[in-house]
N, C-alpha and C. Protein backbone atom coordinates (compact mmCIF):
# COMPACT_ATOMS: atom_id res chain seq x y z
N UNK A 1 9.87 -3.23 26.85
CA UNK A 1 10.32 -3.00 25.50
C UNK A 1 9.89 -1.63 25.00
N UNK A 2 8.60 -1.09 25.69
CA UNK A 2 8.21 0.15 25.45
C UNK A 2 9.38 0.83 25.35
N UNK A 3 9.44 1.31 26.64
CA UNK A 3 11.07 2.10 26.89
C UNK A 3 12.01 2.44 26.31
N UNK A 4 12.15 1.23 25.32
CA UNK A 4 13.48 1.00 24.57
C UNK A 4 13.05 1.23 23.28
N UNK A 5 12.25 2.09 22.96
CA UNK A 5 11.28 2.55 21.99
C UNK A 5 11.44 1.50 20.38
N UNK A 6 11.07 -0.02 21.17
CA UNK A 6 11.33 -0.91 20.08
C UNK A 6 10.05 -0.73 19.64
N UNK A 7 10.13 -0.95 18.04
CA UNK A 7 8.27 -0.54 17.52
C UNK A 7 8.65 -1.54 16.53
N UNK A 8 9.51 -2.70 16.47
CA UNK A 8 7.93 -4.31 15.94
C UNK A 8 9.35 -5.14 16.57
N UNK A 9 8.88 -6.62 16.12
CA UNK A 9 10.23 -7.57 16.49
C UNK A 9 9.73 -8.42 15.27
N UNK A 10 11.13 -8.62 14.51
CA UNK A 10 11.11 -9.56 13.18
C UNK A 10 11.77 -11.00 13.84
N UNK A 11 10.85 -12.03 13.22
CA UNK A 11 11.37 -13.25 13.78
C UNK A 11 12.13 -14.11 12.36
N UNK A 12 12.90 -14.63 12.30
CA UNK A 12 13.42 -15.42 11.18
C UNK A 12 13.30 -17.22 11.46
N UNK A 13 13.23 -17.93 10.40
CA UNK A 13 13.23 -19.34 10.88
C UNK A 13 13.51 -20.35 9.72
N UNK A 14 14.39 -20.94 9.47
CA UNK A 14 14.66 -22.04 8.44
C UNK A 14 13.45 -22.88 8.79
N UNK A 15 12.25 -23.04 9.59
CA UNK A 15 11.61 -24.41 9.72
C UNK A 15 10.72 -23.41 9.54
N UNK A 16 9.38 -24.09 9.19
CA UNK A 16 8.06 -23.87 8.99
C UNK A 16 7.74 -23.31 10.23
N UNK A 17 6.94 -22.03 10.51
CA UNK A 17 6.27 -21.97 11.55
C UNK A 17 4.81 -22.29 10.98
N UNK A 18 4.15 -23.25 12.35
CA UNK A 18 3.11 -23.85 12.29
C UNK A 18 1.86 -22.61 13.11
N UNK A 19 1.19 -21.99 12.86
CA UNK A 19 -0.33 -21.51 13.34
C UNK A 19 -0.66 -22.11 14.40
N UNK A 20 -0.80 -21.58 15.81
CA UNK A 20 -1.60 -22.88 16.85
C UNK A 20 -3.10 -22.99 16.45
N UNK A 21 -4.03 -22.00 15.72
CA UNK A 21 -5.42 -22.27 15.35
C UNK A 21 -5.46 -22.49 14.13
N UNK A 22 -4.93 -23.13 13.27
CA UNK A 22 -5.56 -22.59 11.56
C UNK A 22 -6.96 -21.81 11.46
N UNK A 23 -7.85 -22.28 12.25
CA UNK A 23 -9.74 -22.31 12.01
C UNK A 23 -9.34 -20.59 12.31
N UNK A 24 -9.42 -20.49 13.48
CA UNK A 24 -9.38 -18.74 14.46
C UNK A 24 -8.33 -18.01 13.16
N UNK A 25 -7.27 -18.24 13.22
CA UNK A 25 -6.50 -17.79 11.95
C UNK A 25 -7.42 -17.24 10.71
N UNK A 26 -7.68 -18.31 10.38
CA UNK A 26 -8.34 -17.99 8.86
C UNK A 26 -9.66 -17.05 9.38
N UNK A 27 -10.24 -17.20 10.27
CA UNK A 27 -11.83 -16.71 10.40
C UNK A 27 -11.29 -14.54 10.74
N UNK A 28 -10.13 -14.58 11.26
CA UNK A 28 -9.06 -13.40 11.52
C UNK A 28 -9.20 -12.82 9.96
N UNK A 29 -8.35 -13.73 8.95
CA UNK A 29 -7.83 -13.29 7.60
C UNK A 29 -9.35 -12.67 7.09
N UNK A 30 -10.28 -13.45 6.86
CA UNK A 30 -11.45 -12.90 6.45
C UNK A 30 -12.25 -11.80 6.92
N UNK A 31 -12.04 -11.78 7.95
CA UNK A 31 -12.57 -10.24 8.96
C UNK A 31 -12.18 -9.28 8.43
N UNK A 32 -10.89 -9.29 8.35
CA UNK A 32 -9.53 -8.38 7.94
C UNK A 32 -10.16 -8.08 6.45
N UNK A 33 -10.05 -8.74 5.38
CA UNK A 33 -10.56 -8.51 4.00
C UNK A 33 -11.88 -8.05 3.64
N UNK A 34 -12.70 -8.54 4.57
CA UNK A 34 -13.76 -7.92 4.64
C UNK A 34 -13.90 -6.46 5.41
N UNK A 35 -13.27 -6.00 6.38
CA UNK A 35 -12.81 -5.31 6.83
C UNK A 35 -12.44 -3.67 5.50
N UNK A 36 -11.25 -4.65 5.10
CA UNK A 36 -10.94 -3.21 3.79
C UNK A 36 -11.21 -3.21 2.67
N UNK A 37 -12.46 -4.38 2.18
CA UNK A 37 -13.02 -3.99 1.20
C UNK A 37 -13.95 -3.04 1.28
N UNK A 38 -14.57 -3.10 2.92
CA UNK A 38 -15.51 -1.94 2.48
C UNK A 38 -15.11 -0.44 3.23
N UNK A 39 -14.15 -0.31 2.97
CA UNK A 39 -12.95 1.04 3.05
C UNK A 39 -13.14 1.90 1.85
N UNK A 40 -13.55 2.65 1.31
CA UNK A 40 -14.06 3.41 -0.21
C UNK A 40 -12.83 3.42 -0.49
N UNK A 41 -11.54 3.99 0.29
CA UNK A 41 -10.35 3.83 -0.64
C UNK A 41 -9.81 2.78 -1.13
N UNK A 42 -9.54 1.48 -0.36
CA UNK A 42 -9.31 0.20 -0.74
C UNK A 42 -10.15 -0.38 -2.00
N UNK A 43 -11.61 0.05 -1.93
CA UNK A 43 -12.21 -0.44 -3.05
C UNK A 43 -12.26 0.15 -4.44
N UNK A 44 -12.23 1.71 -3.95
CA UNK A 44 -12.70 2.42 -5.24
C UNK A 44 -11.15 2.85 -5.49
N UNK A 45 -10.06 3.01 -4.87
CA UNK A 45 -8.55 3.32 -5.82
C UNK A 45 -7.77 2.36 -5.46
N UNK A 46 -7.37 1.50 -4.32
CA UNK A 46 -6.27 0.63 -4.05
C UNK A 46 -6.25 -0.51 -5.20
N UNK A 47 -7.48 -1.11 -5.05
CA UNK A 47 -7.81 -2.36 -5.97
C UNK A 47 -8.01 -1.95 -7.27
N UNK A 48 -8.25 -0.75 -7.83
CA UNK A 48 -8.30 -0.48 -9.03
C UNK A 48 -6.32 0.13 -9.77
N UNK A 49 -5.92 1.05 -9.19
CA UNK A 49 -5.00 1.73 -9.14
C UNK A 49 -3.73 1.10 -8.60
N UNK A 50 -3.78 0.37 -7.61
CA UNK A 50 -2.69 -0.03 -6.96
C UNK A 50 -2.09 0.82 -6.08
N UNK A 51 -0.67 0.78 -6.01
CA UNK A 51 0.47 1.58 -5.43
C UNK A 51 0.22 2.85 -5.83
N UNK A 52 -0.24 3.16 -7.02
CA UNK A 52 -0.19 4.56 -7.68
C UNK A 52 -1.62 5.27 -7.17
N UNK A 53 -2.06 4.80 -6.22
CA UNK A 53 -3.36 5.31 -5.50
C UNK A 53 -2.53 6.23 -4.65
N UNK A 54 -1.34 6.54 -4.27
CA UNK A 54 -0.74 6.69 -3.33
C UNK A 54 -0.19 8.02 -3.54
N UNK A 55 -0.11 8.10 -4.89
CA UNK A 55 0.64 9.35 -5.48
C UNK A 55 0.19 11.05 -4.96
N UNK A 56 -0.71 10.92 -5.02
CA UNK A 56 -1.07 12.36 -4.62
C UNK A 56 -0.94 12.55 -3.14
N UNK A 57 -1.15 11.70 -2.23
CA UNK A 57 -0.57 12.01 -1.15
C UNK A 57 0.65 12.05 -0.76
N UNK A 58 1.34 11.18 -1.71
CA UNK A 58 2.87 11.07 -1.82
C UNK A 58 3.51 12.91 -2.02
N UNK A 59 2.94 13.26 -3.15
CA UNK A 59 3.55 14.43 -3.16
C UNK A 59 2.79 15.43 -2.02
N UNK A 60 1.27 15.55 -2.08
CA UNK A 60 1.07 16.26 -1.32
C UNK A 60 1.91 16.83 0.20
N UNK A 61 3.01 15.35 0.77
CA UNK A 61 3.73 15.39 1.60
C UNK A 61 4.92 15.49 1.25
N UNK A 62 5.51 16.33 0.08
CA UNK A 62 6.70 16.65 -0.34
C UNK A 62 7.85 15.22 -0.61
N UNK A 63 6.78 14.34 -0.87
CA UNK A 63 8.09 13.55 -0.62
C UNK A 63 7.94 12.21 -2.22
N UNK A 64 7.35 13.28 -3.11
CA UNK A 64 7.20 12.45 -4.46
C UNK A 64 8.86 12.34 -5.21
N UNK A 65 9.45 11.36 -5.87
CA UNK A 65 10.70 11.46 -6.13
C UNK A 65 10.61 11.73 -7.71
N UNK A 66 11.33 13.13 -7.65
CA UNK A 66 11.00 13.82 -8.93
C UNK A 66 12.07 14.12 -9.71
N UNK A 67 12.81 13.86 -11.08
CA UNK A 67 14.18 14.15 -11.88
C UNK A 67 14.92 13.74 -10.46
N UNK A 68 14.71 11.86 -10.56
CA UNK A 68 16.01 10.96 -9.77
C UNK A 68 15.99 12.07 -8.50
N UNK A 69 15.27 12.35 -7.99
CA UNK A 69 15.39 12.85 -6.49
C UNK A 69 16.09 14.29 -6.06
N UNK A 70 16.03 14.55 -7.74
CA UNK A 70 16.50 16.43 -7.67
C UNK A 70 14.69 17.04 -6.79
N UNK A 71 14.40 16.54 -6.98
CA UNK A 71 12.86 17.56 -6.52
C UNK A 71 11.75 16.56 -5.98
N UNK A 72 11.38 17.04 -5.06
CA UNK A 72 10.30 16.05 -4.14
C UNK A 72 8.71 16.14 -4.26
N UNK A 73 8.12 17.15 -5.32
CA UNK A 73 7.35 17.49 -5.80
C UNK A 73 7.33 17.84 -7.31
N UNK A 74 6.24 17.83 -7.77
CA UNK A 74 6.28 17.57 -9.83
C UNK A 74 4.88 18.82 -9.86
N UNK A 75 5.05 19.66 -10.41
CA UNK A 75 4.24 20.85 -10.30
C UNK A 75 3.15 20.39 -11.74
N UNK A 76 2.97 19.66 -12.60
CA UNK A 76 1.81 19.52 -12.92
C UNK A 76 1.08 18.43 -11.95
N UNK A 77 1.12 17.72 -11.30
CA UNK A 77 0.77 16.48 -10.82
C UNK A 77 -0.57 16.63 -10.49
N UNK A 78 -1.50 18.21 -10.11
CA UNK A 78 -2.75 18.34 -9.64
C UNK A 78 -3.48 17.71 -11.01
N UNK A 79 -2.77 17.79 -12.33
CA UNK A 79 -3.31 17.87 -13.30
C UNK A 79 -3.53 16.78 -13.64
N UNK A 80 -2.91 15.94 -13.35
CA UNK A 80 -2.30 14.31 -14.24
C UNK A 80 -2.91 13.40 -12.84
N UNK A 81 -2.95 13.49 -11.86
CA UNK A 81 -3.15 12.72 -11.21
C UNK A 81 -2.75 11.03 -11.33
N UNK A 82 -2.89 10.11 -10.23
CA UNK A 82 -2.36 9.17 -10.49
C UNK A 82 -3.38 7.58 -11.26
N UNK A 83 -4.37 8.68 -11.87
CA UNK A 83 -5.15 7.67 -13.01
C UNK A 83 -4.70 7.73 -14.39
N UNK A 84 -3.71 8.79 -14.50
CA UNK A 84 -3.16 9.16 -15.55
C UNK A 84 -2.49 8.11 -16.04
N UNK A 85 -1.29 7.41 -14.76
CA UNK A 85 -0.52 6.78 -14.98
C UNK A 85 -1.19 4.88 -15.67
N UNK A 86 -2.20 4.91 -15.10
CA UNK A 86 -3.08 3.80 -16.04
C UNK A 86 -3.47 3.92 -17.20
N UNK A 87 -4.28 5.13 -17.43
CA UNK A 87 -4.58 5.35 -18.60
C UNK A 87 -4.06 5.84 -19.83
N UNK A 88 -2.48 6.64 -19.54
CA UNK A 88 -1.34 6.87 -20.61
C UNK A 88 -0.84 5.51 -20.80
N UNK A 89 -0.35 4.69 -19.40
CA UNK A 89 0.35 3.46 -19.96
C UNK A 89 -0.16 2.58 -20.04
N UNK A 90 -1.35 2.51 -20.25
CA UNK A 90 -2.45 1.37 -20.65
C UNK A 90 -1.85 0.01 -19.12
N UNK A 91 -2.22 0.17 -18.38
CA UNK A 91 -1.39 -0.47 -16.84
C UNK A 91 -3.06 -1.44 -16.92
N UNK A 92 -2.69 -3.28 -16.83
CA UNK A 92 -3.71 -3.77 -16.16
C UNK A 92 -3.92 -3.79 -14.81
N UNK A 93 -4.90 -3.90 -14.06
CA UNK A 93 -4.68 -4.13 -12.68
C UNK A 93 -4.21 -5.30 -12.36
N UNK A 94 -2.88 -5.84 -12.38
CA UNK A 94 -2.57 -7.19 -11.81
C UNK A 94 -1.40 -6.83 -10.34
N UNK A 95 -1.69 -8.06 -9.76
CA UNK A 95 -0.96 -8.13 -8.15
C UNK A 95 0.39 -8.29 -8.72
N UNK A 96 1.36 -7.52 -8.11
CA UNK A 96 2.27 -7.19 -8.37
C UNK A 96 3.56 -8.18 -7.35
């Protein structure tokens, strides 16, 4: 499948797929969370900020969508950063 430079496979299913471990499963999920909580970015901007943690690298890589996609970069943005966007629009942190 290498070869065929497939990079994931999506499975679909009207029936429940069942877990063969639940226990190994879950003991996985928790590794994992524990894992990127203690990531400084995950803790100190993902979980606070959200998606909009994302912004400055977003543009930094030309690819911020700026006046509906006339411009891929926003030339104050060093300024405003993406805590701005919480603290102008009063944004709670809820899961989206």
């Amino acid at each position: 499948m290498g070869s065929k430079n497939l990079k994931a496979l999506a499975v679909y299913s009207a029936n429940k797929i069942e877990v063969d471990n639940p226990e190994m499963m879950e003991k996985f999920v928790q590794q994992a969370r524990k894992e990127l909580n203690e990531e400084a970015f995950v803790r100190d901007e993902l979980m606070i900020y959200g998606t909009s943690s994302f912004t400055n690298s977003i543009h930094a890589s030309g690819l911020l969508p700026t006046r509906n996609w006339q411009y891929t970069t926003f030339d104050k943005m060093d300024k405003i950063g993406h805590a701005a966007y919480h603290e102008i629009l009063k944004v709670k942190p809820r899961a989206c």
